[in-house]
PDB file of N, CA and C in Angstrom:
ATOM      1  N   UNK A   1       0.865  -1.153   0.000  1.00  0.00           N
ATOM      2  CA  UNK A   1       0.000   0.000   0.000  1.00  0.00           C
ATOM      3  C   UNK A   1       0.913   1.217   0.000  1.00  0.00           C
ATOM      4  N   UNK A   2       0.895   2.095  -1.033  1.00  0.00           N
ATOM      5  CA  UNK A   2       1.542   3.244  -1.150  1.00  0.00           C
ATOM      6  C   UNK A   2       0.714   4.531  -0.760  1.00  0.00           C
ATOM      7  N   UNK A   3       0.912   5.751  -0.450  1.00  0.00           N
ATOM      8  CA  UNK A   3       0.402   6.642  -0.117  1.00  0.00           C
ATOM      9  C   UNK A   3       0.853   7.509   0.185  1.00  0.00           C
ATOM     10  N   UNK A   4       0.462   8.696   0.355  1.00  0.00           N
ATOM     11  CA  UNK A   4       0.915   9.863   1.009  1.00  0.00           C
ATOM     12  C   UNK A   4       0.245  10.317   2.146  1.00  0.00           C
ATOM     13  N   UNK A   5       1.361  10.809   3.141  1.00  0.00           N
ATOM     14  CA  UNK A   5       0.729  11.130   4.654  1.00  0.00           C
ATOM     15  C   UNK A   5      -0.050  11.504   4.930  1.00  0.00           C
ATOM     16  N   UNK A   6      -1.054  12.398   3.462  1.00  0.00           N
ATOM     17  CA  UNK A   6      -2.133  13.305   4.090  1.00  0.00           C
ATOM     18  C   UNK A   6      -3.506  12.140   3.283  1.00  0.00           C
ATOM     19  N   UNK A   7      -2.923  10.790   3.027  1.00  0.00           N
ATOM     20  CA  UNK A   7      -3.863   9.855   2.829  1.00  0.00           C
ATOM     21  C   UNK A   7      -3.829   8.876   3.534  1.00  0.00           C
ATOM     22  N   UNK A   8      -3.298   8.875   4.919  1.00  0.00           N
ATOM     23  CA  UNK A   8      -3.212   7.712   5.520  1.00  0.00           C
ATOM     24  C   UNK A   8      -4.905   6.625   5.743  1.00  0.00           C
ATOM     25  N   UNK A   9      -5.733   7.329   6.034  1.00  0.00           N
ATOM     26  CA  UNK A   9      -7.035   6.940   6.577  1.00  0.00           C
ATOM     27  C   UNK A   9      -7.797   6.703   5.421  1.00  0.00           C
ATOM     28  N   UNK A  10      -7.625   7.074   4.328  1.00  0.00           N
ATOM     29  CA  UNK A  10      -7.854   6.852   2.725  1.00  0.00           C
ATOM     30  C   UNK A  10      -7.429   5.410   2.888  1.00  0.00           C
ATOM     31  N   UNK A  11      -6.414   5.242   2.776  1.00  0.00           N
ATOM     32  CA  UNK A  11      -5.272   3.953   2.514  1.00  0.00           C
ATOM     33  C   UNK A  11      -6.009   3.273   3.451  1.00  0.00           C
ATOM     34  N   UNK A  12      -5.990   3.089   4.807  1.00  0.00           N
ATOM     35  CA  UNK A  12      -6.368   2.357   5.812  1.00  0.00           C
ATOM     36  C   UNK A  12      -7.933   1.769   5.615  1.00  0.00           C
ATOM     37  N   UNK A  13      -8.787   2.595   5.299  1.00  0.00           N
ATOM     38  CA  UNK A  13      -9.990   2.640   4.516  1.00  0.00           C
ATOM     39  C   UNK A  13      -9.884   1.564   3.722  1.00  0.00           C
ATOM     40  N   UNK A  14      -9.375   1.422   2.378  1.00  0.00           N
ATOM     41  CA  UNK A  14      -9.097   1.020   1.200  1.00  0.00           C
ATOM     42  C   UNK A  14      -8.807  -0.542   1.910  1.00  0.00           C
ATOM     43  N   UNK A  15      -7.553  -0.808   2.733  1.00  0.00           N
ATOM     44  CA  UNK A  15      -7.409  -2.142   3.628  1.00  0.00           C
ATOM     45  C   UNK A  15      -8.561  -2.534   3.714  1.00  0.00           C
ATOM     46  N   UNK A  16      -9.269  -1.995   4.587  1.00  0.00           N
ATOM     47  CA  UNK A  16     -10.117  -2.554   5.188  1.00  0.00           C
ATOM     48  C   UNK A  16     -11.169  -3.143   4.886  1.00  0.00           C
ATOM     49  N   UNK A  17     -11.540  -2.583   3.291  1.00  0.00           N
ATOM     50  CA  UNK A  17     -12.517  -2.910   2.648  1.00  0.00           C
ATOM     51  C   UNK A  17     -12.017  -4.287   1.509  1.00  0.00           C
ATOM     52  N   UNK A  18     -10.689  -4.054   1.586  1.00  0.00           N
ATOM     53  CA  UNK A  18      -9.868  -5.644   0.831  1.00  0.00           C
ATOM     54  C   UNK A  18      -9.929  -6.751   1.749  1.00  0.00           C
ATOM     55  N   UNK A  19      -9.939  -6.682   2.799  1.00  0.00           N
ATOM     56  CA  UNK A  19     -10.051  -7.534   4.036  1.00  0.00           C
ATOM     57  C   UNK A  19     -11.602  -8.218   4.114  1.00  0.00           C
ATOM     58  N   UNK A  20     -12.490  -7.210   3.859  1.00  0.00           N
ATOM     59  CA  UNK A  20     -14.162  -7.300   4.165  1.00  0.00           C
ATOM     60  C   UNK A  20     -14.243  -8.363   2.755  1.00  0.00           C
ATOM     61  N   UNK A  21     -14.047  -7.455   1.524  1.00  0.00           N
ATOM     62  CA  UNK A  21     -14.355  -8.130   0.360  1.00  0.00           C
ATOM     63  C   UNK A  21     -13.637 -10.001   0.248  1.00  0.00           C
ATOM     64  N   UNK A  22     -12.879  -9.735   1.040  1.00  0.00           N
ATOM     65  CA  UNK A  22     -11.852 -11.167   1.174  1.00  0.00           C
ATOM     66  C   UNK A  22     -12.693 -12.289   1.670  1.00  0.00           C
ATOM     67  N   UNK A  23     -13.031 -11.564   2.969  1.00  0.00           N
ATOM     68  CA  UNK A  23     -13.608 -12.757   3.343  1.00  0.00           C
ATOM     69  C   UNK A  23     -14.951 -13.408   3.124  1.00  0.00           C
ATOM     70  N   UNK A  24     -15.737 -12.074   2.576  1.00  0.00           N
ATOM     71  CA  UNK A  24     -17.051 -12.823   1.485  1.00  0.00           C
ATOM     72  C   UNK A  24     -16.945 -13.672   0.609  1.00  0.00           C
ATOM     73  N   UNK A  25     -15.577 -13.877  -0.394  1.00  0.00           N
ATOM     74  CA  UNK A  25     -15.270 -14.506  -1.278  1.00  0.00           C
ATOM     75  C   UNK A  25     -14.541 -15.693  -0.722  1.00  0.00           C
ATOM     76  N   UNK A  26     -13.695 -15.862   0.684  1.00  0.00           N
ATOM     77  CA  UNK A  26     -13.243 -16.961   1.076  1.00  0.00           C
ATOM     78  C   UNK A  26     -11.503 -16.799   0.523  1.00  0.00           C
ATOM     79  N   UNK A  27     -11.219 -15.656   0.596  1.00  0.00           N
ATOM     80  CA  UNK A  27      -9.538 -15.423   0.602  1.00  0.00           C
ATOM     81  C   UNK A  27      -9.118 -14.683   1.192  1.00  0.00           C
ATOM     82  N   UNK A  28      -7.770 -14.688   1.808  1.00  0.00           N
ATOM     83  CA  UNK A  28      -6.940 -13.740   2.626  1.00  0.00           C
ATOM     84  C   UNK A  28      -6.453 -12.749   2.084  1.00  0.00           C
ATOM     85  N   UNK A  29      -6.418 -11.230   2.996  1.00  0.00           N
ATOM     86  CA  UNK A  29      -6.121 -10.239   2.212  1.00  0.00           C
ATOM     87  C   UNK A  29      -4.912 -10.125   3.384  1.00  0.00           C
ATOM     88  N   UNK A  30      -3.716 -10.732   3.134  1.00  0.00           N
ATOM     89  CA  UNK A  30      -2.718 -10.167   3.883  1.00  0.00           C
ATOM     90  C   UNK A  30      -2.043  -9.011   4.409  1.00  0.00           C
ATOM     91  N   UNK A  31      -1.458  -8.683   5.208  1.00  0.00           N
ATOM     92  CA  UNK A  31      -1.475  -7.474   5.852  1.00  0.00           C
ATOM     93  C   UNK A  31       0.027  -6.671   4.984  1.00  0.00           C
ATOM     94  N   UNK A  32      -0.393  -5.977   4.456  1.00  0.00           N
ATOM     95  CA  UNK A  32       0.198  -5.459   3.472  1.00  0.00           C
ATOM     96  C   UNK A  32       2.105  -4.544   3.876  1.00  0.00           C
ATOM     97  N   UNK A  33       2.684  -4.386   2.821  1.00  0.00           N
ATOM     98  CA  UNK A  33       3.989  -3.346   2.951  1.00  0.00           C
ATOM     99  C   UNK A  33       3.153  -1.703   2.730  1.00  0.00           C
ATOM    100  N   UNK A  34       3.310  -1.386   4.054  1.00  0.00           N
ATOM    101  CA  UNK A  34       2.386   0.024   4.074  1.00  0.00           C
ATOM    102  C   UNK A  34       3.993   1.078   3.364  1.00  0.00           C
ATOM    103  N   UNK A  35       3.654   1.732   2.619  1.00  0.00           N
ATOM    104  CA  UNK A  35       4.868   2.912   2.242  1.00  0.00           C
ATOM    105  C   UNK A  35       3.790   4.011   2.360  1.00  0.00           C
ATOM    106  N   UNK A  36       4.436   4.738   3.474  1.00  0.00           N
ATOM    107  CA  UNK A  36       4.324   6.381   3.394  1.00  0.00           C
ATOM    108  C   UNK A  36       5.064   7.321   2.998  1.00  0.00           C
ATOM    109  N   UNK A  37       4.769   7.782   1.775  1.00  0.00           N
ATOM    110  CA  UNK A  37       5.401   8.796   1.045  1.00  0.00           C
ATOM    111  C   UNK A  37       4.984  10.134   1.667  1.00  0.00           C
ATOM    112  N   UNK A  38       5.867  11.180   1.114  1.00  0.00           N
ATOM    113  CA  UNK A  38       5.573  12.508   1.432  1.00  0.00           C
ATOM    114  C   UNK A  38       4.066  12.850   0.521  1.00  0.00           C
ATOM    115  N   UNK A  39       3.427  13.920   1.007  1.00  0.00           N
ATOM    116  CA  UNK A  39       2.213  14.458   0.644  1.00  0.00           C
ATOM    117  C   UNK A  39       2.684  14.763  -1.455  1.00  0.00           C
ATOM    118  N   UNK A  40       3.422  15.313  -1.384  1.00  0.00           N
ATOM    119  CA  UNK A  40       3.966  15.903  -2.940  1.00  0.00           C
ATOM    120  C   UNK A  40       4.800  14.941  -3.487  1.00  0.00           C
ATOM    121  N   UNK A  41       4.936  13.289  -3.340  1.00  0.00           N
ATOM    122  CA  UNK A  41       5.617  12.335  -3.883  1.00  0.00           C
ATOM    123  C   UNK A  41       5.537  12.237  -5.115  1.00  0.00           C
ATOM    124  N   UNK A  42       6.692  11.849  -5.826  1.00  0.00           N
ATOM    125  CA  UNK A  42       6.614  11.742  -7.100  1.00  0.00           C
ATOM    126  C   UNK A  42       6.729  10.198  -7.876  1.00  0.00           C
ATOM    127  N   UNK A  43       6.855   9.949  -9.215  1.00  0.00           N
ATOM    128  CA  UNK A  43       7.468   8.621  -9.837  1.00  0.00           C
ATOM    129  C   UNK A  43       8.781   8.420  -9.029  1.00  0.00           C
ATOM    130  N   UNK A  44       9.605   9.428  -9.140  1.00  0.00           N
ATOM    131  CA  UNK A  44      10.897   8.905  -8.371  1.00  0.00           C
ATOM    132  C   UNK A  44      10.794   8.153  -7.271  1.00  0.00           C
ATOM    133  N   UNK A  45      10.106   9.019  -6.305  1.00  0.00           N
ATOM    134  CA  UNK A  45      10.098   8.515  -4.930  1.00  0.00           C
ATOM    135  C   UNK A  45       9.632   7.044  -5.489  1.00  0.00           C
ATOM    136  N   UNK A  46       8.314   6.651  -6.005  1.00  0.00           N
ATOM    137  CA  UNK A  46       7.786   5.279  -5.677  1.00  0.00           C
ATOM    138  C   UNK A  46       8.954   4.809  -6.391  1.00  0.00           C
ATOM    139  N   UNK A  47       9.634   5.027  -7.485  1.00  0.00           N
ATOM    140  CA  UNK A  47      10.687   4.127  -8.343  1.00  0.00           C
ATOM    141  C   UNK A  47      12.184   3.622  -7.131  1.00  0.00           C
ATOM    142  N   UNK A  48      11.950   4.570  -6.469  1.00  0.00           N
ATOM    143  CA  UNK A  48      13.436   4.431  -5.015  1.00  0.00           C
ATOM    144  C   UNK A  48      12.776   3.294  -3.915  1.00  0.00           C
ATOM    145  N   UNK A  49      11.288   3.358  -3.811  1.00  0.00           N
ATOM    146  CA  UNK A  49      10.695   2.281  -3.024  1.00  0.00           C
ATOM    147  C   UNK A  49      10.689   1.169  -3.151  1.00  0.00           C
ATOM    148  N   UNK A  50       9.848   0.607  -4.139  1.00  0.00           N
ATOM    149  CA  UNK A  50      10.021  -0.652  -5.354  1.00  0.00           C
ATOM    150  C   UNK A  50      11.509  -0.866  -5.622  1.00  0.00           C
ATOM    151  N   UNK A  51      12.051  -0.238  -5.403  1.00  0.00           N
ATOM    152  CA  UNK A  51      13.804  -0.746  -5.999  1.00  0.00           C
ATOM    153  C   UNK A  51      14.569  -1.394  -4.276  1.00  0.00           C
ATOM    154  N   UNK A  52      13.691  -0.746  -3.662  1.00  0.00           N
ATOM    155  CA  UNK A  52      14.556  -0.753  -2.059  1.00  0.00           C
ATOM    156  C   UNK A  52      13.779  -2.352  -1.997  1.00  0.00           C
ATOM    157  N   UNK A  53      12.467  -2.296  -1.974  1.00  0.00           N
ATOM    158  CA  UNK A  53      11.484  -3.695  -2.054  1.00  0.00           C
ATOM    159  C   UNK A  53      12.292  -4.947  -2.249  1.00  0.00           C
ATOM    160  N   UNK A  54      12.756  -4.566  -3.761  1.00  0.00           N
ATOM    161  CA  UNK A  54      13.129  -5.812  -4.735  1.00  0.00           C
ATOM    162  C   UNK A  54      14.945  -6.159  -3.803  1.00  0.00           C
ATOM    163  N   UNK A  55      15.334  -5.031  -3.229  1.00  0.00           N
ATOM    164  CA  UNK A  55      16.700  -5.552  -2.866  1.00  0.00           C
ATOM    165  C   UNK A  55      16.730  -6.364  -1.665  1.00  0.00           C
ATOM    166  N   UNK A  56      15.524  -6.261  -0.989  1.00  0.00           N
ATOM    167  CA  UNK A  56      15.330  -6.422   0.457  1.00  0.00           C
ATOM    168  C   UNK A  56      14.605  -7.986   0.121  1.00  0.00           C
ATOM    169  N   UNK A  57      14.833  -8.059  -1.337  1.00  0.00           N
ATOM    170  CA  UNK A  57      13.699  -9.539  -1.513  1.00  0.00           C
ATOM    171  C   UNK A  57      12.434  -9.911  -1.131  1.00  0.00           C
ATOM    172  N   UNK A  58      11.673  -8.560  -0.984  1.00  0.00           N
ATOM    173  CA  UNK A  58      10.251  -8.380  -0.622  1.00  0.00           C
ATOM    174  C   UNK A  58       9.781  -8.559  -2.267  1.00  0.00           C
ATOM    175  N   UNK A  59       8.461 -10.166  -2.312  1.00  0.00           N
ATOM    176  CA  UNK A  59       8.135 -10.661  -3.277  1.00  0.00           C
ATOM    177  C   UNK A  59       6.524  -9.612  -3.673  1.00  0.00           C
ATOM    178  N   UNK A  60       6.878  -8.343  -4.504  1.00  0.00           N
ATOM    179  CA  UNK A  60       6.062  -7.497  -4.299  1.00  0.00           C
ATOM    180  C   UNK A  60       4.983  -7.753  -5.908  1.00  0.00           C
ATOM    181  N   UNK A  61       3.797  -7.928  -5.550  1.00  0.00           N
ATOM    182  CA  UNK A  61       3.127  -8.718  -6.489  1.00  0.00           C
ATOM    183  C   UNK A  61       1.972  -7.721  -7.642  1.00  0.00           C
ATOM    184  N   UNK A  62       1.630  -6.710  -6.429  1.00  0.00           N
ATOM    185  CA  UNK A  62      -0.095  -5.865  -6.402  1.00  0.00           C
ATOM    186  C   UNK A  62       0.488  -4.716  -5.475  1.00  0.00           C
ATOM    187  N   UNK A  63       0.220  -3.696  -6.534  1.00  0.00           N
ATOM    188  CA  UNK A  63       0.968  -2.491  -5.512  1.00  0.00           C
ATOM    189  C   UNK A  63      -0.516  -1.136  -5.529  1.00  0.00           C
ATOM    190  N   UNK A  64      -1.178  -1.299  -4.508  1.00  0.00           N
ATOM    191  CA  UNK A  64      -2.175  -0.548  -4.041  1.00  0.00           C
ATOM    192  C   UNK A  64      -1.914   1.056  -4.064  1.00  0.00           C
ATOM    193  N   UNK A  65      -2.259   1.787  -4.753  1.00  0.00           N
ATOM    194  CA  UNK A  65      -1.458   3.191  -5.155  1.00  0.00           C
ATOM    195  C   UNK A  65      -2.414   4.004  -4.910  1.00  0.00           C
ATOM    196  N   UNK A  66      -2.560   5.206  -4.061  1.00  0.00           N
ATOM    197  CA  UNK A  66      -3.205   6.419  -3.520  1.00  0.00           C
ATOM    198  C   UNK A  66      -2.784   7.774  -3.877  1.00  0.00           C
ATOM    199  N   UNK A  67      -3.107   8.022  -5.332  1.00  0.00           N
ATOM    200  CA  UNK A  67      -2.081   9.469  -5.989  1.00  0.00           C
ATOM    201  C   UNK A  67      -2.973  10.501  -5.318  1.00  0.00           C
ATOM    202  N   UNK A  68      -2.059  11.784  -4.824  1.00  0.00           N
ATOM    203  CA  UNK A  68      -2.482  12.358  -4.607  1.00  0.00           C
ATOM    204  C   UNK A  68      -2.970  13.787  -5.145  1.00  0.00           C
ATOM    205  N   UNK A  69      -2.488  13.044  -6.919  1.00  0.00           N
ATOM    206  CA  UNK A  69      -2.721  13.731  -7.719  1.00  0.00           C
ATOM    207  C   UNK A  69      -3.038  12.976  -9.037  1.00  0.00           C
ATOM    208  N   UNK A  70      -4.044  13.496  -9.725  1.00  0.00           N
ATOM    209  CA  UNK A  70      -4.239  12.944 -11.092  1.00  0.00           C
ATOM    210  C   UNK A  70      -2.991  12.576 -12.043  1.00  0.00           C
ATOM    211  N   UNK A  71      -2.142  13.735 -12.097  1.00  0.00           N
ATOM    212  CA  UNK A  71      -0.928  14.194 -12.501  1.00  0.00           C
ATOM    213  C   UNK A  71      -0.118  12.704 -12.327  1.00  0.00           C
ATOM    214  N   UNK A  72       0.167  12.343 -11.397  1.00  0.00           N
ATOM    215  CA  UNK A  72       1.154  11.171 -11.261  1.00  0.00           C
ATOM    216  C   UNK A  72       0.664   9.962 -11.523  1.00  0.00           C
ATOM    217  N   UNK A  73      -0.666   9.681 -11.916  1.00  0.00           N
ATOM    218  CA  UNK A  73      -1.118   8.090 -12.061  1.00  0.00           C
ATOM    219  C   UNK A  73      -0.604   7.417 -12.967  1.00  0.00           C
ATOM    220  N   UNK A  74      -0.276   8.130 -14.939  1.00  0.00           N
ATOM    221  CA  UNK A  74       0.372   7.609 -15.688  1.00  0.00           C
ATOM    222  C   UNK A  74       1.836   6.880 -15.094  1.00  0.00           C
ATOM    223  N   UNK A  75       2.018   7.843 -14.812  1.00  0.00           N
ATOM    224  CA  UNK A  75       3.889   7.413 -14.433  1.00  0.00           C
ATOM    225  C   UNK A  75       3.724   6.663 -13.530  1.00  0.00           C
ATOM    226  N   UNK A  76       3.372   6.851 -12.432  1.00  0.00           N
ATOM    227  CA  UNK A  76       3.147   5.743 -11.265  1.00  0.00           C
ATOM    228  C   UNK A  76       3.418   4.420 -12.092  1.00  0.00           C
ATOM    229  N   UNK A  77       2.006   3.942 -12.614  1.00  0.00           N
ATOM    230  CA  UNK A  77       1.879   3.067 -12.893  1.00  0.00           C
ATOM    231  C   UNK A  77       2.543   2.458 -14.316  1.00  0.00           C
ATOM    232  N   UNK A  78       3.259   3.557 -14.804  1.00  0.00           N
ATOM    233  CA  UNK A  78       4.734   3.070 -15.501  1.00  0.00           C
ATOM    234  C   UNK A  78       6.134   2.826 -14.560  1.00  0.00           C
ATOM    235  N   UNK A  79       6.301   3.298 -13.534  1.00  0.00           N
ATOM    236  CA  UNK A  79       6.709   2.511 -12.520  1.00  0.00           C
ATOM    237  C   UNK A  79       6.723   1.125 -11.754  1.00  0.00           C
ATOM    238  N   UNK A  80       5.219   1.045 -11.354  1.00  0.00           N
ATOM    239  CA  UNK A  80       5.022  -0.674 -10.809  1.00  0.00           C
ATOM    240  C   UNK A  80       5.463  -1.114 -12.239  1.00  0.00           C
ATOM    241  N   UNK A  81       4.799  -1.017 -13.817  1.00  0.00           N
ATOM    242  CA  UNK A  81       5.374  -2.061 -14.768  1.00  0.00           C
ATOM    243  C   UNK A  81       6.369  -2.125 -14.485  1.00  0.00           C
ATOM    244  N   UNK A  82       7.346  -1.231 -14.762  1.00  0.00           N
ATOM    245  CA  UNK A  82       8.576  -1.525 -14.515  1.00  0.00           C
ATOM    246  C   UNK A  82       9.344  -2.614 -13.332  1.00  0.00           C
ATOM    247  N   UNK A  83       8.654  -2.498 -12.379  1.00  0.00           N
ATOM    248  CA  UNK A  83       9.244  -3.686 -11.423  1.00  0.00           C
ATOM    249  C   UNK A  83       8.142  -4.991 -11.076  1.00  0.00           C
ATOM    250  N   UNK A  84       7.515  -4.721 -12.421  1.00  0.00           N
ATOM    251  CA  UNK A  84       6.839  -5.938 -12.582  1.00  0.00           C
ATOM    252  C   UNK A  84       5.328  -6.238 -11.908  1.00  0.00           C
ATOM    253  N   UNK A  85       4.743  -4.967 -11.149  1.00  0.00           N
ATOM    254  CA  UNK A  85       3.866  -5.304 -10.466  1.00  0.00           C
ATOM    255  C   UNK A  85       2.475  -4.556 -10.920  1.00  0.00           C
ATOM    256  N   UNK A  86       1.450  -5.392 -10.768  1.00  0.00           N
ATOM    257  CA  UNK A  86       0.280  -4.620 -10.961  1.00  0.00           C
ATOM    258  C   UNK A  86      -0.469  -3.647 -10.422  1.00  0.00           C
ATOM    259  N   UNK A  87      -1.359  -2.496 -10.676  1.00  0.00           N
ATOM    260  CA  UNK A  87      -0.887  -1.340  -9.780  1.00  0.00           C
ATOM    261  C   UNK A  87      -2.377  -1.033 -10.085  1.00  0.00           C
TER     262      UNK A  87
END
């Protein structure tokens, strides 16, 4: 779960309702790699996260993304491609 600080309860929200939907369907919504970014985060920042992820051998699959701007969703999510994850 990625986000920015002034979306924490957004994000937490968003959990909670992957958790609810989980267990109607009969699957686990594991307790996720929370990243708190700064409020004004950019592609970089998430591209320095995902890179720190992959070194640390965190098997990062589904990357839950909270832009806090319209502006960054393209790139964002030319980012997760880039490290392989769906976003």
């Amino acid at each position: 779960m990625v986000y920015s600080s002034f979306d924490y309860n957004n994000c937490n929200s968003v959990y909670q309702a992957l958790q609810d939907a989980g267990r109607k369907i009969g699957i686990v919504v594991e307790e996720p790699e929370w990243i708190e970014l700064d409020k004004n985060f950019n592609s970089a920042d998430l591209d320095y996260y995902l890179e720190e992820a992959k070194k640390a051998k965190k098997d990062i699959k589904i990357v839950v993304l909270l832009v806090p701007n319209e502006n960054l969703y393209q790139d964002a999510k030319k980012v997760c491609y880039k490290h392989g994850c769906v976003s």
